[in-house]
N, C-alpha and C. Protein backbone atom coordinates (compact mmCIF):
# COMPACT_ATOMS: atom_id res chain seq x y z
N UNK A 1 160.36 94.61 81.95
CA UNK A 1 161.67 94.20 81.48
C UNK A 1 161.99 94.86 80.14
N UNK A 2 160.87 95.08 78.93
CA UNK A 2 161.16 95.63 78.22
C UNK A 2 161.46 96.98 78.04
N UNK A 3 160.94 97.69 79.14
CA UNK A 3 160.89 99.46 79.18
C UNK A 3 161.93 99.15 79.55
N UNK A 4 162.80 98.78 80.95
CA UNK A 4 163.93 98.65 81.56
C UNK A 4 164.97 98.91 80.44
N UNK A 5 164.75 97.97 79.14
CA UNK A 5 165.95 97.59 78.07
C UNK A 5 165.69 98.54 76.96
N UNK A 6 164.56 98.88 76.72
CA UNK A 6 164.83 100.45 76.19
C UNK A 6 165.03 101.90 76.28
N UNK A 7 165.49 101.87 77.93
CA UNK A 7 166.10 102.90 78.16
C UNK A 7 166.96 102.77 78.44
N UNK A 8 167.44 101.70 78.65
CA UNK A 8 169.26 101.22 78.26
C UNK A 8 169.56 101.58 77.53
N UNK A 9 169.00 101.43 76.05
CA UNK A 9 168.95 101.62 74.71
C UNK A 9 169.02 102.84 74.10
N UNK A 10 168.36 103.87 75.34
CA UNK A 10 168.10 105.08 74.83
C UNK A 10 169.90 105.75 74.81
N UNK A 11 170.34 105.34 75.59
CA UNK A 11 171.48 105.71 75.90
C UNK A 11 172.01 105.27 74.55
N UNK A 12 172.16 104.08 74.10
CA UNK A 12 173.20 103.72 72.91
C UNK A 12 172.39 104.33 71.35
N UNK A 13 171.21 104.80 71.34
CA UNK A 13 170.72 105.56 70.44
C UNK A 13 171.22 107.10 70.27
N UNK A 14 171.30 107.65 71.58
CA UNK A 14 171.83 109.51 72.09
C UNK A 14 173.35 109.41 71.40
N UNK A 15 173.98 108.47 71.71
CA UNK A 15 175.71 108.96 71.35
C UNK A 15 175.69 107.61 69.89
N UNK A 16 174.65 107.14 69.44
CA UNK A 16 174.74 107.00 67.74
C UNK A 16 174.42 107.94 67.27
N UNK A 17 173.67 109.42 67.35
CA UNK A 17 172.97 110.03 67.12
C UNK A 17 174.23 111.03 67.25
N UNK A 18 174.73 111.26 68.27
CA UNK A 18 176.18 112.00 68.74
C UNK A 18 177.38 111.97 67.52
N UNK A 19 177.55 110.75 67.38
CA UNK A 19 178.57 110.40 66.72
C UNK A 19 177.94 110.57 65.11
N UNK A 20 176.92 110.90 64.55
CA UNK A 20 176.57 110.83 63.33
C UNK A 20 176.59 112.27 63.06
N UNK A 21 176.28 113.17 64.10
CA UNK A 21 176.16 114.63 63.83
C UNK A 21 177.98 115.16 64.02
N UNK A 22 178.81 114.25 64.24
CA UNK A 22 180.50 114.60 64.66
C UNK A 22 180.83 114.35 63.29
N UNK A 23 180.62 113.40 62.54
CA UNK A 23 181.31 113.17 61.24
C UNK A 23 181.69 114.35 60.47
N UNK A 24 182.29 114.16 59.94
CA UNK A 24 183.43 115.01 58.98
C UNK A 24 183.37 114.97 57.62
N UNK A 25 183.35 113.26 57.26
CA UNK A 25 183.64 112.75 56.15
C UNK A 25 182.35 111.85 55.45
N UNK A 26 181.85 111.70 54.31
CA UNK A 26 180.95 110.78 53.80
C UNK A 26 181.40 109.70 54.17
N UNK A 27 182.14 108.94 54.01
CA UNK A 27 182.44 107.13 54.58
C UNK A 27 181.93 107.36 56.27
N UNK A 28 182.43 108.40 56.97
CA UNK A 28 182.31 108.36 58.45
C UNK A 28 180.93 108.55 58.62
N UNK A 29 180.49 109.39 57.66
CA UNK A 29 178.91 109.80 58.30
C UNK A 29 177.95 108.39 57.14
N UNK A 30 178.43 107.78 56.40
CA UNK A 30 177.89 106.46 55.96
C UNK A 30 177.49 105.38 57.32
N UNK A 31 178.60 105.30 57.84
CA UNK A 31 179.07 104.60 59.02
C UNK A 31 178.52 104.19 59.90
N UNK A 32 178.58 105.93 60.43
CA UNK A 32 177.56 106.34 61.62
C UNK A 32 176.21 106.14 61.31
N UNK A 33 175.59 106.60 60.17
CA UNK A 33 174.15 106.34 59.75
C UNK A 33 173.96 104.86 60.25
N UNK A 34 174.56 104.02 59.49
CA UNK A 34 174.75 102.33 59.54
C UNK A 34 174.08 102.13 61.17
N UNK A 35 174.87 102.54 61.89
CA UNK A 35 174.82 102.48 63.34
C UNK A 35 173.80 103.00 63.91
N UNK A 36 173.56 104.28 63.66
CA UNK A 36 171.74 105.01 64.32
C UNK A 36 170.72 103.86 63.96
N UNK A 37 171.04 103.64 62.72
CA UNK A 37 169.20 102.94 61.88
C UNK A 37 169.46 101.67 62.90
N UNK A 38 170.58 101.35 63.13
CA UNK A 38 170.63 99.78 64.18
C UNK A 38 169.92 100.24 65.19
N UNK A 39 170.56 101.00 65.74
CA UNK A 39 170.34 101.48 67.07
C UNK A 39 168.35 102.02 67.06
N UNK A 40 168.19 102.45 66.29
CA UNK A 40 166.95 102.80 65.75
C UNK A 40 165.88 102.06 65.81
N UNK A 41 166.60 100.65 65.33
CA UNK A 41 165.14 99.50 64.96
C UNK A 41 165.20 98.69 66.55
N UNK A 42 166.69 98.86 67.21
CA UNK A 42 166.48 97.85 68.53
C UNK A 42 165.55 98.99 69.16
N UNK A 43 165.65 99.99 69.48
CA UNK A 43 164.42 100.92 70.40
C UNK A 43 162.87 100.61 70.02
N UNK A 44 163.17 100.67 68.62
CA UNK A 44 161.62 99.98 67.63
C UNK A 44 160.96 98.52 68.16
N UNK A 45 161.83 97.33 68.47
CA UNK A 45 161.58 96.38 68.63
C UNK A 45 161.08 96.17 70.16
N UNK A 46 161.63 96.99 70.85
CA UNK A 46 161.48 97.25 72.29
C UNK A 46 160.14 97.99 72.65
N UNK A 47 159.95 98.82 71.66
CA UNK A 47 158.76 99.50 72.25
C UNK A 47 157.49 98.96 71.32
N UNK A 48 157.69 98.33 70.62
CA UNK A 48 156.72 97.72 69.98
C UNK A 48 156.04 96.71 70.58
N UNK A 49 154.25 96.54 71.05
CA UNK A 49 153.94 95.63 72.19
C UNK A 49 153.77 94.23 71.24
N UNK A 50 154.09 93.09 72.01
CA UNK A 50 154.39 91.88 71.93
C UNK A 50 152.94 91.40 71.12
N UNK A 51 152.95 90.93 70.28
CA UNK A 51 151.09 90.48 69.77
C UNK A 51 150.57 89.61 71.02
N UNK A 52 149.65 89.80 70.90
CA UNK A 52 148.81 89.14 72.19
C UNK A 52 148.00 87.58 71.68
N UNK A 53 148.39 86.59 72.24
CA UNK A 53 148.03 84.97 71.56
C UNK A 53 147.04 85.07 71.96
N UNK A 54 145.96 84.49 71.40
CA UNK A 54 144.67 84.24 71.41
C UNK A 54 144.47 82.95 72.15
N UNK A 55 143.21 82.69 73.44
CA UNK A 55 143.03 81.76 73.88
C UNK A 55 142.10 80.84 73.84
N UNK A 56 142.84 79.38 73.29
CA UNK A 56 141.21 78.55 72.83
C UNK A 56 140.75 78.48 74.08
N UNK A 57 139.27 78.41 74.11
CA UNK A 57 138.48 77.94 74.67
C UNK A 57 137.47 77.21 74.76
C-alpha cells in the first residue's frame, strides 16, 4: 500500500520539480521550491520503513 502511494507521489513530485525549473521570477521560483520540499518529504515519509514494535514475550 505504501509503494502503491509513492508512486502516485512520484507523479506529483516530476511536475513540482517541472514547475520549479519553469519559473521566471524569485516569488514564483520561492513558491515552487515551497511545493517540491512538500512534495519531497511526502515521498520521504512513504519510503521510509515503518519502525518495527517489539514483542513482549
Amino acid at each position: 500500500l505504501r509503494l502503491r502511494q509513492t508512486l502516485e507521489d512520484m507523479t506529483l513530485l516530476r511536475s513540482s520539480v517541472q514547475r520549479y525549473l519553469a519559473s521566471t521570477t524569485d516569488a514564483e521560483r520561492e513558491r515552487n521550491m515551497t511545493a517540491l520540499r512538500a512534495a519531497i518529504r511526502v515521498v520521504n515519509e512513504n519510503i521510509t520503513p515503518l519502525p518495527v514494535e517489539e514483542r513482549g514475550e
